[in-house]
Protein backbone atom coordinates (compact mmCIF):
# COMPACT_ATOMS: atom_id res chain seq x y z
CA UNK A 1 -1.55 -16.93 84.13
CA UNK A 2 2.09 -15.60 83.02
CA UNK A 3 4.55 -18.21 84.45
CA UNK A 4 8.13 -17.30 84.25
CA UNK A 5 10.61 -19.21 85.37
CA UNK A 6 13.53 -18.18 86.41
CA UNK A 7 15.96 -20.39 88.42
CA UNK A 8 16.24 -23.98 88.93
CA UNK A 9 16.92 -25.61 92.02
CA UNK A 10 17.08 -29.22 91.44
CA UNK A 11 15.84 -32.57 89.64
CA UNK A 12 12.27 -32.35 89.44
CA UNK A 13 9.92 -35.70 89.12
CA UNK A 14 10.65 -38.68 86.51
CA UNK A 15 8.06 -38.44 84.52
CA UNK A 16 5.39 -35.48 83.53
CA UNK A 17 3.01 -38.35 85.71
CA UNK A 18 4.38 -38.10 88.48
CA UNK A 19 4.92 -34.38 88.07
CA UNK A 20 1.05 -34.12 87.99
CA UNK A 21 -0.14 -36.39 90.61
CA UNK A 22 2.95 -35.40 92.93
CA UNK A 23 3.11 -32.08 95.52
CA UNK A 24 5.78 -29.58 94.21
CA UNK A 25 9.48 -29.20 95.65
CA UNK A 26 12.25 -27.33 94.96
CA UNK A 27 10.01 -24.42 94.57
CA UNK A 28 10.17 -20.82 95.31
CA UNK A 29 7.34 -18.74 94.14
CA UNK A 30 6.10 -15.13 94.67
CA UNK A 31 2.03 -14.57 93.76
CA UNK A 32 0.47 -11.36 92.71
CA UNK A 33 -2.81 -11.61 92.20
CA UNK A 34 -5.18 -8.85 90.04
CA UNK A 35 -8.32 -9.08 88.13
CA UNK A 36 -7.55 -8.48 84.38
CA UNK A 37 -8.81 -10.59 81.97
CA UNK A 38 -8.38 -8.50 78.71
CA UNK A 39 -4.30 -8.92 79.75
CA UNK A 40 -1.94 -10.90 77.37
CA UNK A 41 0.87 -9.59 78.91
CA UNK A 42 1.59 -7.73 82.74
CA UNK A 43 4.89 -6.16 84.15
CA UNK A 44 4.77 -5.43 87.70
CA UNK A 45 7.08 -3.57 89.45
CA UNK A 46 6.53 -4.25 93.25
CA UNK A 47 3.97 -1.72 94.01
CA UNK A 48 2.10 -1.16 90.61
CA UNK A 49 1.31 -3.17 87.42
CA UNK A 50 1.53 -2.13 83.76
CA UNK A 51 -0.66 -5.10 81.11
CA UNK A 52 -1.87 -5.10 77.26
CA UNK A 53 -4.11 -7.25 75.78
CA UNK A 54 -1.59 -8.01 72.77
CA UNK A 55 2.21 -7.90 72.05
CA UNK A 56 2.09 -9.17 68.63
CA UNK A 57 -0.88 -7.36 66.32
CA UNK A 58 -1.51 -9.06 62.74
CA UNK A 59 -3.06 -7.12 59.35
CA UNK A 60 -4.18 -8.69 55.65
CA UNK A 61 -3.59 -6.83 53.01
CA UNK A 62 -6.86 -4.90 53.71
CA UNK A 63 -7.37 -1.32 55.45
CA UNK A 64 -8.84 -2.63 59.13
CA UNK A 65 -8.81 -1.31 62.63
CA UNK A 66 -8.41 -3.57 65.70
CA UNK A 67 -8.26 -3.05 69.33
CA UNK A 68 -5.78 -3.31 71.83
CA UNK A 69 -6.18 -2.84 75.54
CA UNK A 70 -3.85 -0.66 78.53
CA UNK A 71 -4.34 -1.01 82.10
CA UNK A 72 -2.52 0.22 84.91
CA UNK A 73 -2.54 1.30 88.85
CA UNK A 74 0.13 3.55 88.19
CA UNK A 75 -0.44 7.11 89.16
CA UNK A 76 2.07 8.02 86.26
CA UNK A 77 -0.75 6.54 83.71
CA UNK A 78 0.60 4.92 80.40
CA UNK A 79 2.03 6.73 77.87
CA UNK A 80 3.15 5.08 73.89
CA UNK A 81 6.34 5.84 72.12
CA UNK A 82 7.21 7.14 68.79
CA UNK A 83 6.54 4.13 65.89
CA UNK A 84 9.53 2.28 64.13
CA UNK A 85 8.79 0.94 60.39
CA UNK A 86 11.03 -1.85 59.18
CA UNK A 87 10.86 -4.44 56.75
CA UNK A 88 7.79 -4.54 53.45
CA UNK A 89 8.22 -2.29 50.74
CA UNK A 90 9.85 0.51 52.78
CA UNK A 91 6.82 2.56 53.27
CA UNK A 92 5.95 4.74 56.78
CA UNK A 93 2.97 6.17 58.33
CA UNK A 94 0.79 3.14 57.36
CA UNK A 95 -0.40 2.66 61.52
CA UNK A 96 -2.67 4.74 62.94
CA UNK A 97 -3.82 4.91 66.56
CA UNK A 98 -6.72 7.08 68.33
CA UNK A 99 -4.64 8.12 71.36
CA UNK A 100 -1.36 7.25 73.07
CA UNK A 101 -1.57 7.75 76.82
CA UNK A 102 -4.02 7.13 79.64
CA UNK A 103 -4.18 7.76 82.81
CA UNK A 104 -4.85 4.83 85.42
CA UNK A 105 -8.44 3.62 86.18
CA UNK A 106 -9.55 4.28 83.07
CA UNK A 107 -10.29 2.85 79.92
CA UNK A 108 -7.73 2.02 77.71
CA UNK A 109 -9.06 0.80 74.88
CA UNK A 110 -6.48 2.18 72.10
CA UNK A 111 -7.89 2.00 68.23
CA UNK A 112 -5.00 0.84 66.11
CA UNK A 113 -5.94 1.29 61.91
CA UNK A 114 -3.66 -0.05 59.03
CA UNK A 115 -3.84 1.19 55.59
CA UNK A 116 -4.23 -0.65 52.40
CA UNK A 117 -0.78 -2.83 51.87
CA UNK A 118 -0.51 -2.76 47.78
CA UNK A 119 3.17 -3.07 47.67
CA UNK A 120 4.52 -2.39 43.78
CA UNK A 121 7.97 -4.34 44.56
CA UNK A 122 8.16 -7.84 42.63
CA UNK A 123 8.86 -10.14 45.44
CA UNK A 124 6.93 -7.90 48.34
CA UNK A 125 7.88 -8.94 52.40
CA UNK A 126 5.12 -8.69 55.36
CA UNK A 127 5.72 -4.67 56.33
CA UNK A 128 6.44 -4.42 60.12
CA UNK A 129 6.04 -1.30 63.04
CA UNK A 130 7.19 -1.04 66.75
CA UNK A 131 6.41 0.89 69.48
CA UNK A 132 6.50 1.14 73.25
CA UNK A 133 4.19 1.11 75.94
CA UNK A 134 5.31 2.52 79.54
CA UNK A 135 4.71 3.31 82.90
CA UNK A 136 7.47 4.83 85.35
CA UNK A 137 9.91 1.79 84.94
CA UNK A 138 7.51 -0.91 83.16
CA UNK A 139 7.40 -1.64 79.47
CA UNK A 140 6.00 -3.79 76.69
CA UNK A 141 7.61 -3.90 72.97
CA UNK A 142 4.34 -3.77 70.72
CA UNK A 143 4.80 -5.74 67.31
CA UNK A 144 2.84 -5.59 64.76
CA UNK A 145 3.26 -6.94 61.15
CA UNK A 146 0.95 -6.44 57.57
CA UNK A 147 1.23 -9.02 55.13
CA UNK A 148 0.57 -8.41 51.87
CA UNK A 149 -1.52 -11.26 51.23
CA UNK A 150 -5.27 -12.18 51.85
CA UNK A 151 -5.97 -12.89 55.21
CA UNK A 152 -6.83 -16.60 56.38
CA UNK A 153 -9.53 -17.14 58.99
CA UNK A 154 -10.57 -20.81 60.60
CA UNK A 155 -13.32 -21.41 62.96
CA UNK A 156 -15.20 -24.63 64.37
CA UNK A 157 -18.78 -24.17 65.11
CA UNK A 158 -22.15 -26.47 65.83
CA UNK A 159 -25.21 -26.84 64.17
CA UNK A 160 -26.33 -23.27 65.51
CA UNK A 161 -23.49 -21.81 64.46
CA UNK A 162 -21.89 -21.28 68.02
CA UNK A 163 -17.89 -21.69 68.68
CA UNK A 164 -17.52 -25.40 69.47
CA UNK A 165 -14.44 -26.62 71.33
CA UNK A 166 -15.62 -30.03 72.90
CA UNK A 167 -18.17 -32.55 71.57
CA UNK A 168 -19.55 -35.58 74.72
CA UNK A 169 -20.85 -38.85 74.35
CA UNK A 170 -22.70 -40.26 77.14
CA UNK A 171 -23.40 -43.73 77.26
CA UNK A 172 -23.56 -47.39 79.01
CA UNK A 173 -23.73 -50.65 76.84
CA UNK A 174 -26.33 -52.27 79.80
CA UNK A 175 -28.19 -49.40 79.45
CA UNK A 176 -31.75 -50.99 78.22
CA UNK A 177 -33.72 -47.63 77.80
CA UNK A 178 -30.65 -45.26 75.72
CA UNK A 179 -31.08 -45.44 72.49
CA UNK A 180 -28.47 -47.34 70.23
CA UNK A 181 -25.09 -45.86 70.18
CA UNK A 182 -24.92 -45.70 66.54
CA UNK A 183 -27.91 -43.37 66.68
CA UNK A 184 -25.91 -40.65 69.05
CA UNK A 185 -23.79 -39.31 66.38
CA UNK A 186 -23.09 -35.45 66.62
CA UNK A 187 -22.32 -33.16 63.71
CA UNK A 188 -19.82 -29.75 63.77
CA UNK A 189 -18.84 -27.56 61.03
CA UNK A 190 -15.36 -26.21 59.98
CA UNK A 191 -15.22 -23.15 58.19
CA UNK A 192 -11.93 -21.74 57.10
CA UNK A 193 -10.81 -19.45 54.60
CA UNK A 194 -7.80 -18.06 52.56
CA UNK A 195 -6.17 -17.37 49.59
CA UNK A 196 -5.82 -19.67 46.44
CA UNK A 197 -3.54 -22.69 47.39
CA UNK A 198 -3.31 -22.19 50.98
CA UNK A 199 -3.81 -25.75 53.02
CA UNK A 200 -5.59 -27.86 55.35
CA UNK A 201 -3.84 -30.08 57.73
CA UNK A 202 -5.72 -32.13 60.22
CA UNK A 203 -3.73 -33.79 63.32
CA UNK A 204 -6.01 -36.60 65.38
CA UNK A 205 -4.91 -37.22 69.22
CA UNK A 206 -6.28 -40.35 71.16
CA UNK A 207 -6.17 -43.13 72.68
CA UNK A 208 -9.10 -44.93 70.17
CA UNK A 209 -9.61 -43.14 67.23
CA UNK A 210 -12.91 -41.66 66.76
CA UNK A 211 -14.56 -42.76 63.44
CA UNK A 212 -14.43 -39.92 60.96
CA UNK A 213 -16.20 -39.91 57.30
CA UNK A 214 -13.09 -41.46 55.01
CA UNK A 215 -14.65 -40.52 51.78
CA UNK A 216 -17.06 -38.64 49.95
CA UNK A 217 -16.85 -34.81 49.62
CA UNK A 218 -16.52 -34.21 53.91
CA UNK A 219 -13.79 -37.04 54.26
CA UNK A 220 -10.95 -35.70 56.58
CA UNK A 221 -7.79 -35.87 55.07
CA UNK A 222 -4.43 -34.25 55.24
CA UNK A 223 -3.36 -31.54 52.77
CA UNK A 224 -6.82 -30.64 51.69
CA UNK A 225 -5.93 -26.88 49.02
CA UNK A 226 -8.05 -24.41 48.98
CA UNK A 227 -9.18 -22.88 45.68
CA UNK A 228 -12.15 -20.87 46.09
CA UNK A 229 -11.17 -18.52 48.85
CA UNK A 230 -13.97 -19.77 51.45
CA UNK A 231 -15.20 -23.34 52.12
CA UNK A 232 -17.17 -25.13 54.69
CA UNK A 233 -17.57 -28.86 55.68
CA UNK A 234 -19.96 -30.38 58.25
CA UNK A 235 -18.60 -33.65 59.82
CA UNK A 236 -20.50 -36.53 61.07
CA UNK A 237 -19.12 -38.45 63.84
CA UNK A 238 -19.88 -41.68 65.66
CA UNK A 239 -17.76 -42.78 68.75
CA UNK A 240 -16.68 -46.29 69.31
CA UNK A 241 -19.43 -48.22 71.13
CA UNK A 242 -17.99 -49.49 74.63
CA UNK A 243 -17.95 -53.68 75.56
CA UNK A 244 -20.19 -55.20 77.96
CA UNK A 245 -16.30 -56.85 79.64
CA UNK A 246 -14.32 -53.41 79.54
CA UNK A 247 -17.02 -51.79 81.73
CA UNK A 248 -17.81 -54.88 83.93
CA UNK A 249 -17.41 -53.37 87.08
CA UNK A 250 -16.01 -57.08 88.46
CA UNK A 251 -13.61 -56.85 85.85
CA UNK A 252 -13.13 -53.45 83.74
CA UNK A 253 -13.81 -49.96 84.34
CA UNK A 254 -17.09 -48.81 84.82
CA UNK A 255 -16.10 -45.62 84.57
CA UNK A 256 -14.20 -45.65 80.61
CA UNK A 257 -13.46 -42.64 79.30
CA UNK A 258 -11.96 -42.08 75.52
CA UNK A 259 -10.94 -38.91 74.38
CA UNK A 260 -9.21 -37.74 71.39
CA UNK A 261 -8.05 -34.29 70.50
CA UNK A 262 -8.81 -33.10 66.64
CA UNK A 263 -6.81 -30.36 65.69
CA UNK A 264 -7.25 -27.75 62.47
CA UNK A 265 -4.88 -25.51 60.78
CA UNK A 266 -4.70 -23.41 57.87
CA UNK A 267 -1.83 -22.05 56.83
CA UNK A 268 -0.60 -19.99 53.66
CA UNK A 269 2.89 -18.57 53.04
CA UNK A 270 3.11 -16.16 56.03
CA UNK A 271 0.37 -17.29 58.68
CA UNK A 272 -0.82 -20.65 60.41
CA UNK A 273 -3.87 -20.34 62.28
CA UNK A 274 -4.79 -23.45 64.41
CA UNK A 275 -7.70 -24.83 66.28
CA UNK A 276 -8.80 -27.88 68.06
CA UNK A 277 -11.99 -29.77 69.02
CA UNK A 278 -11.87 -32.64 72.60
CA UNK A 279 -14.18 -35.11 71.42
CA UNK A 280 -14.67 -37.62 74.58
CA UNK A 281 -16.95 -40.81 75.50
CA UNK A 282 -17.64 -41.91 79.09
CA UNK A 283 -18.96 -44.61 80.13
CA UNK A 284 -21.83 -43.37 82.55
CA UNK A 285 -22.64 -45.67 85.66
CA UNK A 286 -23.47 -46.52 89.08
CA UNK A 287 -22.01 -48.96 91.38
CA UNK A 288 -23.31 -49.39 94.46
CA UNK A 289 -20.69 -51.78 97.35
CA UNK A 290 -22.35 -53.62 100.06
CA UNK A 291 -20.04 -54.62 102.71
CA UNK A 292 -22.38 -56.56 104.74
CA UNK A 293 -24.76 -58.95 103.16
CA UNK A 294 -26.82 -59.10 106.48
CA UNK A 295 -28.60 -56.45 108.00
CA UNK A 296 -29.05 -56.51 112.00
CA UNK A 297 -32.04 -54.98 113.45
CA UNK A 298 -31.10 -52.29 115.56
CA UNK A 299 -27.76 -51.36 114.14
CA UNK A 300 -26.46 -49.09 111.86
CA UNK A 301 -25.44 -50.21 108.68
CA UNK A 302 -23.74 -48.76 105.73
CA UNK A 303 -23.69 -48.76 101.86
CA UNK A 304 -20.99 -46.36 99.48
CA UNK A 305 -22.34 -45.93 95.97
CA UNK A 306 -20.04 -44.74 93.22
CA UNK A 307 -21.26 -42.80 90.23
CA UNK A 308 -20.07 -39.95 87.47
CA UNK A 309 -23.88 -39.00 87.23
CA UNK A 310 -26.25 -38.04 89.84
CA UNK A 311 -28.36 -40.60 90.80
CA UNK A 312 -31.54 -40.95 93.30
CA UNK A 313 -32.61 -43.62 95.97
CA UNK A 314 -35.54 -44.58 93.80
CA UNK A 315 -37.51 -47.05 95.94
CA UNK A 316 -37.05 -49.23 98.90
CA UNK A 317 -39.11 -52.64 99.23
CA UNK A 318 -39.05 -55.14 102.07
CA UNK A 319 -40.87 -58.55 101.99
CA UNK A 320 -42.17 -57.91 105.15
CA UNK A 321 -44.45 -54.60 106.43
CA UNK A 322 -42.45 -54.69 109.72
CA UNK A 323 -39.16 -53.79 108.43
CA UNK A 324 -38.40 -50.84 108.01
CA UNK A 325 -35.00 -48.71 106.53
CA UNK A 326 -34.87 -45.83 108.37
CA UNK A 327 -32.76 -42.77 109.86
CA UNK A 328 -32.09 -43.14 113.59
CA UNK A 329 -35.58 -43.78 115.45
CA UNK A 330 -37.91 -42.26 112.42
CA UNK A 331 -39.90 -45.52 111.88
CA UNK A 332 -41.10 -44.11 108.12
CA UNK A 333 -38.77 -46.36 105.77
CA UNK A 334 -39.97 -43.91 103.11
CA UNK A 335 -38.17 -41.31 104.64
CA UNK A 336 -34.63 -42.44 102.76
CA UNK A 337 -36.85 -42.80 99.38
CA UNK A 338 -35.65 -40.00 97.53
CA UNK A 339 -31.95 -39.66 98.86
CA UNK A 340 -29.72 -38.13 96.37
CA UNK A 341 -25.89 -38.11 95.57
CA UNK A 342 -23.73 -38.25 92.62
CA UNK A 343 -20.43 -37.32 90.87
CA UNK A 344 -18.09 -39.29 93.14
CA UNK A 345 -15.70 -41.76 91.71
CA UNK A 346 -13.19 -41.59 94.14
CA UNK A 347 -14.38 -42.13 97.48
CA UNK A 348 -17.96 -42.66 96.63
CA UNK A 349 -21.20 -41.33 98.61
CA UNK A 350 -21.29 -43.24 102.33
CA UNK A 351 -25.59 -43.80 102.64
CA UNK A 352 -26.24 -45.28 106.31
CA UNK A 353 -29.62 -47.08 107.12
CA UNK A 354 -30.62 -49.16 109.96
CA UNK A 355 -33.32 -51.66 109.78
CA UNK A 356 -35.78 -51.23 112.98
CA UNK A 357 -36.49 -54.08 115.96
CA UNK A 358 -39.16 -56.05 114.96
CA UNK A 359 -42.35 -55.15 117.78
CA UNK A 360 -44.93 -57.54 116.93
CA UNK A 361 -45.59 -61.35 118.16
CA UNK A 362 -45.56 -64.06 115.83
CA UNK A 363 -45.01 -66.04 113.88
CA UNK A 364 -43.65 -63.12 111.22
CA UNK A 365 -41.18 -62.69 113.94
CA UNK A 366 -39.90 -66.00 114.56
CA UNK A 367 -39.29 -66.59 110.83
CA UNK A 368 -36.68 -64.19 110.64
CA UNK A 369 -33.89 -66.15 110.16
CA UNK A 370 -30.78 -66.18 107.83
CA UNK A 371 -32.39 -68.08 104.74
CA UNK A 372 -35.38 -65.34 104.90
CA UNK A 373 -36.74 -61.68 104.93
CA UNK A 374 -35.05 -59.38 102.43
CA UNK A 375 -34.85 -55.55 101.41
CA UNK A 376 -34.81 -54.02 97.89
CA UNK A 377 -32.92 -50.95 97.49
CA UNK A 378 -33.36 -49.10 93.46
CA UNK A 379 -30.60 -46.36 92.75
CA UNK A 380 -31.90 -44.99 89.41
CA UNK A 381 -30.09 -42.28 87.43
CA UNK A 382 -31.54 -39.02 87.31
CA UNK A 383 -30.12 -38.11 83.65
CA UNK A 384 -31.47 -41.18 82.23
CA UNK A 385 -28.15 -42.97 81.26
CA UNK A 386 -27.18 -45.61 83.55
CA UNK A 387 -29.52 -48.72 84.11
CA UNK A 388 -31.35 -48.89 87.67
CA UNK A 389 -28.98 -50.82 89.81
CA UNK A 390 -30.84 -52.79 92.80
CA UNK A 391 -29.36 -54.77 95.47
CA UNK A 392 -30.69 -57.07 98.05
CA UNK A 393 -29.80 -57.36 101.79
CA UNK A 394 -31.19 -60.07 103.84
CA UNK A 395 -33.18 -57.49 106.35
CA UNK A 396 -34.36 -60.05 109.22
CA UNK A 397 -31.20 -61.26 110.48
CA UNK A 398 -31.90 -61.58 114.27
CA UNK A 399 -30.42 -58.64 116.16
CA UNK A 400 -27.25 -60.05 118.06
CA UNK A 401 -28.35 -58.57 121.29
CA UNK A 402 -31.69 -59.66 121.64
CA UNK A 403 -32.82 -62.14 124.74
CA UNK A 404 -36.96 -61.52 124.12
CA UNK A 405 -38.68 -64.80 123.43
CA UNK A 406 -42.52 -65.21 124.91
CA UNK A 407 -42.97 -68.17 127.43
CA UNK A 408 -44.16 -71.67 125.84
CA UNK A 409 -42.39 -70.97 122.11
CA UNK A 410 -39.59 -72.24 120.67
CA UNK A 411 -36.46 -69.99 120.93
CA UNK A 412 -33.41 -70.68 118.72
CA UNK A 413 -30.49 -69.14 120.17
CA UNK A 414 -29.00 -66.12 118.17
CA UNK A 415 -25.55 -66.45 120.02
CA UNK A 416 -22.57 -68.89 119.32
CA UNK A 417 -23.24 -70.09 123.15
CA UNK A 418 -25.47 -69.89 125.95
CA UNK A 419 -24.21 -70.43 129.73
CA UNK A 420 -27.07 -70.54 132.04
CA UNK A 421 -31.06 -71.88 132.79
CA UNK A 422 -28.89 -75.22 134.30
CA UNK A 423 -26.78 -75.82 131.14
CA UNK A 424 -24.89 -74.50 128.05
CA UNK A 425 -26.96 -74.30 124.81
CA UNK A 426 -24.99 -74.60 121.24
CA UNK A 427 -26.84 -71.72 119.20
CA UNK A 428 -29.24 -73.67 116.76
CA UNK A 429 -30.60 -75.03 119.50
CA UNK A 430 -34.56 -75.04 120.58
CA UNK A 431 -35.03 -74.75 123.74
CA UNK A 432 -39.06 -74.98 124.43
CA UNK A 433 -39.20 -74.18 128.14
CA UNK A 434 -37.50 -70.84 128.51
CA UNK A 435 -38.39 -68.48 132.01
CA UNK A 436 -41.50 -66.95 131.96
CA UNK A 437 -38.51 -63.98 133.63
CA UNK A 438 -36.99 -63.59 130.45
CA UNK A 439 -37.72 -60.13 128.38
């Protein structure tokens, strides 16, 4: 995205915070929208749009070709001025292109090829051209420049040799099955290359630095020359192992994330080329909130279980056969074995369950009270990062509207009061002689 602004119409927020967390005001904006990702650069001119891949172009000293990219809707087609030399040794005709117009639709790939700069002045200058590209109305300035000196190149790969721009450490210090942080170190490789005596500079970003080789032949260091023309150096890193208290979930963040931003560049007397690497640690978890320590038989209850991994329902255990977790009237507990969620820290994942009426007589049944029966639920994550985390809920609290007791048992009153069978009953109360009416 090409965002230009262009007027401002008031105080915006304090802070870049607030900016970023904030809805937007004081803003008038005007969207066009178009499909163009070899585009550096678009002009648009209400109706039709004119884009190159590159306004600037760059040469070494060495004869090369590169490629630069015109698009446009414009039933006028594209169409490239005549080229301007300035600056270098004084020389002309040293840029070369394979066409210069197009029509639209099509492709507009245009070859650009620089000759050998080999400048015979003492103190020689980067050699420079210009030239236009149009469309009706639209325009971009092309600039390209040829230095006379050995290009410099700089690129961060991993161990197969692939671009690498972020490195992520996944861990959590209860984690009993993980193995030791100190064994999760990563490696990358910088390779970077220029002429004698240009430099290294390294720049480190974070909150908690990440720790880096200090010495020895891959320490990182600023001002590191180069003298050979082309090195490489493969870096070991390690990051700093979290604390059982900052990711307490009573008392910390569960949830800990470090980051810190490494940042290359090579530079000589004429270029700087620059490149970074995100290196970041979270701290990978599940935290599961129970509201209600009892659950009543017969109603709906609820749990919310927070996680930045996906996790699974892993089992569900009751310490009696006759409870049961289920979904509405399916009486197969096993049913919610195998629910799934994950990836929400915010609001979490809502997981109802209701625990089913006890049917059988008994004994089993007249146990149930608040110092008994419990359930087991395992939430184990499916990555392998986070410990299991298991809670309890005490399953065989009586259900609140109940009134079934068989004639000739004890009955201990689930309610705070009773009004009726000739007198008020306090709820703790047996009463041994209920109505043989009663349901």
């Amino acid at each position: 995205y090409t965002i230009v602004v262009r007027e401002i119409l008031g105080p915006g927020y304090r802070s870049i915070e607030d900016a970023a967390t904030c809805k937007p005001f004081n803003t008038v904006s005007e969207l066009f929208r178009f499909d163009d990702s070899d585009s550096e650069s678009v002009q648009f001119d209400g109706k039709y749009f004119l884009s190159v891949s590159d306004e600037t172009i760059h040469y070494d000293k060495e004869q090369s070709t590169q490629t630069f990219v015109v698009k446009t809707d414009s039933p006028l087609g594209w169409q490239i001025g005549e080229i301007t030399y300035t600056g270098g040794d004084g020389s002309e005709d040293w840029l070369h292109m394979d066409k210069d117009h197009g029509t639209r639709g099509t492709n507009g790939e245009v070859n650009l090829t620089a000759d050998a700069y080999n400048p015979t002045v003492s103190d020689p200058t980067p050699r420079e051209a210009t030239f236009t590209v149009t469309s009706g109305r639209m325009e971009h300035t092309i600039h390209v420049t040829q230095s006379h000196l050995q290009g410099i190149s700089l690129e961060i790969v991993d161990a197969s040799g692939q671009p690498l721009t972020d490195i992520r450490f996944r861990s959590n210090p209860r984690s009993p099955s993980q193995p030791p942080l100190e064994e999760q170190e990563e490696t990358f490789t910088v390779k970077w290359s220029g002429p004698s005596g240009c430099r290294m500079a390294i720049i480190m970003l974070g909150d908690r630095v990440f720790p880096f080789e200090t010495t020895g032949d891959n320490a990182i260091y600023e001002g590191r020359t180069l003298t050979n023309g082309q090195e490489e150096y493969t870096f070991t890193i390690k990051p700093t192992a979290f604390t059982l208290r900052e990711t307490d979930p009573a008392e910390g963040n569960p949830f800990l994330q470090d980051g810190a931003t490494v940042t290359f560049q090579v530079s000589n007397a004429e270029e700087t080329l620059t490149k970074s690497i995100y290196i970041r640690h979270e701290c990978i978890s599940i935290v599961v909130e129970n509201p209600e320590k009892y659950s009543y038989m017969g109603h709906e209850e609820a749990l919310t279980v927070y996680s930045n991994t996906s996790w699974i329902l892993h089992e569900v255990t009751t310490e009696l056969p006759n409870l049961f977790l289920i979904p509405g009237t399916n009486a197969d507990y096993k049913y919610r074995e195998g629910t799934t969620g994950g990836y929400n820290m915010k609001t979490g994942d809502r997981l109802t369950y209701e625990v089913e009426r006890a049917t059988t007589t008994g004994s089993d049944l007249y146990g149930l009270t608040r110092s008994g029966r419990k359930m087991w639920l395992t939430f184990r994550d499916t990555e392998g990062i986070a410990p299991d985390q298991t809670i309890d809920v005490i399953a065989a609290t009586p259900d609140p509207t109940a009134t079934w007791c068989p004639v000739g048992r004890p009955y201990t009153y689930p309610y705070a009061s009773y009004s009726g069978y000739g007198k008020e009953k306090q709820a703790g109360t047996p009463h041994s002689t209920p109505p043989a009416t009663w349901a």
